[in-house]
N, C-alpha and C. Protein backbone atom coordinates (compact mmCIF):
# COMPACT_ATOMS: atom_id res chain seq x y z
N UNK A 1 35.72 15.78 -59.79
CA UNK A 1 37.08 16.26 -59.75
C UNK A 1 37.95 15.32 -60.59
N UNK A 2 38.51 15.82 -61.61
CA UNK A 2 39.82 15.09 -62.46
C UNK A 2 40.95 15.02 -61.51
N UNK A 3 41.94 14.06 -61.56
CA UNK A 3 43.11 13.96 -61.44
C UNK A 3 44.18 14.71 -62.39
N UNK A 4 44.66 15.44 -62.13
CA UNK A 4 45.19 16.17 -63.67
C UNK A 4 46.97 15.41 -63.36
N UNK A 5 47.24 16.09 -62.46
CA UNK A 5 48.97 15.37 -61.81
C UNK A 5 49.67 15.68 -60.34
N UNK A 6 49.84 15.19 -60.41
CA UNK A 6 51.18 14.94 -58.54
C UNK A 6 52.20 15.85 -58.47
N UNK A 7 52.10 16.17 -57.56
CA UNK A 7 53.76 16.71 -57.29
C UNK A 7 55.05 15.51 -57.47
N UNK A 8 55.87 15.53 -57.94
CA UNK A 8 56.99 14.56 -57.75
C UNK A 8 57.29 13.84 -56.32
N UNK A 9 57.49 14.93 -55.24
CA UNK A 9 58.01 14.23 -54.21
C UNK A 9 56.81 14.64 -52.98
N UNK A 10 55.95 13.30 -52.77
CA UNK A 10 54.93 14.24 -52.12
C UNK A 10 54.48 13.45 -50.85
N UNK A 11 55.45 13.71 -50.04
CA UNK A 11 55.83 12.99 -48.49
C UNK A 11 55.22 13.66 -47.25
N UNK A 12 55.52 13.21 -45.77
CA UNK A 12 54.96 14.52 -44.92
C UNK A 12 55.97 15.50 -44.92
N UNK A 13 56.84 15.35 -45.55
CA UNK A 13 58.00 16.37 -45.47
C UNK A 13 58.12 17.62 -46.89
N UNK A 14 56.48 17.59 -47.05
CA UNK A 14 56.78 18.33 -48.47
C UNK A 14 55.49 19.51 -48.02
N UNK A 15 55.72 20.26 -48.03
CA UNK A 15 54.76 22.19 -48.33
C UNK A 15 54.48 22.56 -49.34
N UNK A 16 53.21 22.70 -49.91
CA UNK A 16 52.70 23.15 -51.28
C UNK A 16 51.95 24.75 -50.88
N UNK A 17 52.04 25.08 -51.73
CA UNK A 17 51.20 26.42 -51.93
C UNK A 17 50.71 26.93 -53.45
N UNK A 18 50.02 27.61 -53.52
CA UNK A 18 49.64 28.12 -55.67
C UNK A 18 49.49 29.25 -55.04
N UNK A 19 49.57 30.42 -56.08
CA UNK A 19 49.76 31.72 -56.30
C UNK A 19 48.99 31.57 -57.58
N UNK A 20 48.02 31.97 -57.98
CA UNK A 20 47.91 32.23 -59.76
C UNK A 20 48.24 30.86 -60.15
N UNK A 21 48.69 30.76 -61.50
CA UNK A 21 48.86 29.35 -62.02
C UNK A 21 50.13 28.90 -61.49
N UNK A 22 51.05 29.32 -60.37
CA UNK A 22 52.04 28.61 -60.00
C UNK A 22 52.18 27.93 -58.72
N UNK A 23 52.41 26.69 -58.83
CA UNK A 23 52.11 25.56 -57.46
C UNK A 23 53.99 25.53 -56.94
N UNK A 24 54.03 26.54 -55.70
CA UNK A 24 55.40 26.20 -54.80
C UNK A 24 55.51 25.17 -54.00
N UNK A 25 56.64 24.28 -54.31
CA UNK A 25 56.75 23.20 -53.00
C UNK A 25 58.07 23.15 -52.12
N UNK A 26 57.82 23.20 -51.15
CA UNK A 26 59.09 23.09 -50.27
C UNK A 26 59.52 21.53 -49.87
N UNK A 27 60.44 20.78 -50.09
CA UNK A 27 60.62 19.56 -49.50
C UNK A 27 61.42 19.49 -48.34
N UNK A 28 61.18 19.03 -47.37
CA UNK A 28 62.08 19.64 -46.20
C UNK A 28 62.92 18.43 -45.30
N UNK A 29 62.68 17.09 -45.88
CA UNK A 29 62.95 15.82 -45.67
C UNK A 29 64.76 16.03 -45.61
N UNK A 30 65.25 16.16 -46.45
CA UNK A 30 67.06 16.01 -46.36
C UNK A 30 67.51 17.59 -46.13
N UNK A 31 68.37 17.85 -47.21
CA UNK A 31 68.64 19.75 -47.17
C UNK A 31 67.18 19.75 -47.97
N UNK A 32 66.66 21.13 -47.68
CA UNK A 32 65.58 21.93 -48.17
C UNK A 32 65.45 22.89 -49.48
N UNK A 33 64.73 21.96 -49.92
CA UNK A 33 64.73 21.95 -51.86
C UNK A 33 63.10 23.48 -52.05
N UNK A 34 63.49 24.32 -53.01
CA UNK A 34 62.17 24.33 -53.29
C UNK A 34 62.14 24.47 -54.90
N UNK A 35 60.67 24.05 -55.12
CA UNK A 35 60.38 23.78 -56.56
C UNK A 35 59.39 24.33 -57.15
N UNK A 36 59.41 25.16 -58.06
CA UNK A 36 58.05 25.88 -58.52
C UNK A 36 57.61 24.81 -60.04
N UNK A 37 56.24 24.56 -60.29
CA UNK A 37 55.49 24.30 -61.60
C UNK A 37 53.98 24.71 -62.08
N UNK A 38 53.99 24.64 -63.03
CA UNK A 38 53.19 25.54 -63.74
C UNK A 38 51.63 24.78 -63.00
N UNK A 39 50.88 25.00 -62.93
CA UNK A 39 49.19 24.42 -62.03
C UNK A 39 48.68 23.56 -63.28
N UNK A 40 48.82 24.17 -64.68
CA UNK A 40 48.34 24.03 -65.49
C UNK A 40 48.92 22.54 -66.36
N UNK A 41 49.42 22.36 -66.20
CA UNK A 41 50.33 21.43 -66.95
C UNK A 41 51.18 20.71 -65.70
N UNK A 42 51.64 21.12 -64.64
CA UNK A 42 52.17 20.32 -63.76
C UNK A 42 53.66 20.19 -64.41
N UNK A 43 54.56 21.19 -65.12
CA UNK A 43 55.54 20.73 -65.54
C UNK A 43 56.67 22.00 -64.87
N UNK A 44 57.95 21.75 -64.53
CA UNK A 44 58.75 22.31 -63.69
C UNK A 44 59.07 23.77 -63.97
N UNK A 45 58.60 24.52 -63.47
CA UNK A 45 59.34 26.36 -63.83
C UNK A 45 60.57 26.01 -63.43
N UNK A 46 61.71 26.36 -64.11
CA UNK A 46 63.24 26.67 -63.34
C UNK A 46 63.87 25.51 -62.92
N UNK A 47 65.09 25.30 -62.48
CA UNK A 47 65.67 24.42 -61.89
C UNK A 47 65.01 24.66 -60.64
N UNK A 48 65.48 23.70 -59.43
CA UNK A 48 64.89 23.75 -58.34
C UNK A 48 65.93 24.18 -57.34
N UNK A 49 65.59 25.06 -56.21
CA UNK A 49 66.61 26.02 -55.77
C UNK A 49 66.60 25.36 -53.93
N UNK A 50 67.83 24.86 -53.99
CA UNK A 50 68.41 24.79 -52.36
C UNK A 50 68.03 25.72 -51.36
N UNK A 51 67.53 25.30 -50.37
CA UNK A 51 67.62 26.53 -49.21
C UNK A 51 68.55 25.93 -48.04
N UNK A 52 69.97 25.96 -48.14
CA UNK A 52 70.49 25.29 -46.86
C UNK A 52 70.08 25.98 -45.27
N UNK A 53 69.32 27.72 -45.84
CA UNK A 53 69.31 27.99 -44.38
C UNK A 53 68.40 27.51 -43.79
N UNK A 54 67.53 26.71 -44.38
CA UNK A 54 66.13 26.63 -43.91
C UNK A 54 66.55 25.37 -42.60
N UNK A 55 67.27 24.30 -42.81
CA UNK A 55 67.52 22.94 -42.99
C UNK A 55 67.37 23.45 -40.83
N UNK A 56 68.39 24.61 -40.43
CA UNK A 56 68.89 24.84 -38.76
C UNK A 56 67.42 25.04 -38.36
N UNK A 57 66.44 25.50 -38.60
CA UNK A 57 65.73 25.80 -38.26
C UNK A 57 64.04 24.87 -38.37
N UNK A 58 64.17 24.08 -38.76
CA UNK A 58 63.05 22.95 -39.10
C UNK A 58 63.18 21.50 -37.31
N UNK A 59 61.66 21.86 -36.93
CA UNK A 59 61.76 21.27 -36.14
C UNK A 59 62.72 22.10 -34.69
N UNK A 60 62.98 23.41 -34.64
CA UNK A 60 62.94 24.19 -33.50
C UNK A 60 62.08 25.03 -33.37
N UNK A 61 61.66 25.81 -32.51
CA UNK A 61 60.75 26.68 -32.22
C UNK A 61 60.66 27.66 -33.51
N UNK A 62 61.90 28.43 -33.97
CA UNK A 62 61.48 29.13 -35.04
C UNK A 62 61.01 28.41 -36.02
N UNK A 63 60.90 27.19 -36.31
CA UNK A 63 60.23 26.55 -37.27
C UNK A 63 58.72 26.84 -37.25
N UNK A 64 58.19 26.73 -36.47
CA UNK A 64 56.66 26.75 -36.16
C UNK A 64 56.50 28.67 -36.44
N UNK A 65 57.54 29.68 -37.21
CA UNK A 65 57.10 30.52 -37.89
C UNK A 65 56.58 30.25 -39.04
N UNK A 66 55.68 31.16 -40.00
CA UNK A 66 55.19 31.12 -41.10
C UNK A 66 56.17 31.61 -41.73
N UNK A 67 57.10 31.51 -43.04
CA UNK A 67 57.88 32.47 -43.62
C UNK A 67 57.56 32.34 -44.86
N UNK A 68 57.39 33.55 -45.58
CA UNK A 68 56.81 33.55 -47.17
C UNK A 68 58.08 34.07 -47.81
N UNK A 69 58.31 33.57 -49.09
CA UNK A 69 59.12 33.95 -50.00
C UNK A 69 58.55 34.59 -51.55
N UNK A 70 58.98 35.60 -51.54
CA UNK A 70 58.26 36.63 -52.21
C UNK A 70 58.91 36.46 -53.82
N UNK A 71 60.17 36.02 -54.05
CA UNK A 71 60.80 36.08 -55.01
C UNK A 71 62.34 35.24 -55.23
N UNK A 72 62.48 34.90 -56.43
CA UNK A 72 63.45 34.37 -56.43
C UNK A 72 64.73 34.85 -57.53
N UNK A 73 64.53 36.35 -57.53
CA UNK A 73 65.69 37.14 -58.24
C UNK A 73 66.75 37.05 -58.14
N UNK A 74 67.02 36.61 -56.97
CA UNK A 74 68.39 36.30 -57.17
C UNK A 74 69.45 34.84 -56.58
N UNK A 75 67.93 34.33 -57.08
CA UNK A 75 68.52 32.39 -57.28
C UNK A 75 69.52 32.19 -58.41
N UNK A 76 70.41 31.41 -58.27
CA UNK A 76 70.93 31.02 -59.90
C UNK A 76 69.99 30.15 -60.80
């Protein structure tokens, strides 16, 4: 196995997932960041998009849901 590259911020407070060649990370440590990059290259798709709603819900019971995010059409 090569080392190819890291996620930037890669704490217990960080969620990865890949789809195809794209690696999602959620950081959930301060307000709740997420960040998409390419698998291939390890270099950033997009700016990286805030989720303040996530932030009420981390560490209560609804936290321990699974929630998938399907799209980001209408991020800035």
């Amino acid at each position: 196995m090569t080392h190819e590259w890291t996620l930037p911020v890669t704490t217990d407070s960080t969620i990865a997932s890949v789809h195809e060649a794209t690696v999602t990370a959620i950081d959930y440590r301060d307000q709740p960041v997420l960040s998409r990059y390419d698998l291939r290259t390890g270099m950033r798709i997009g700016e990286p998009v805030d989720l303040p709603w996530l932030e009420p819900i981390i560490g209560s019971p609804a936290g321990d849901t699974i929630y998938t995010l399907t799209s980001l059409a209408g991020a800035p």
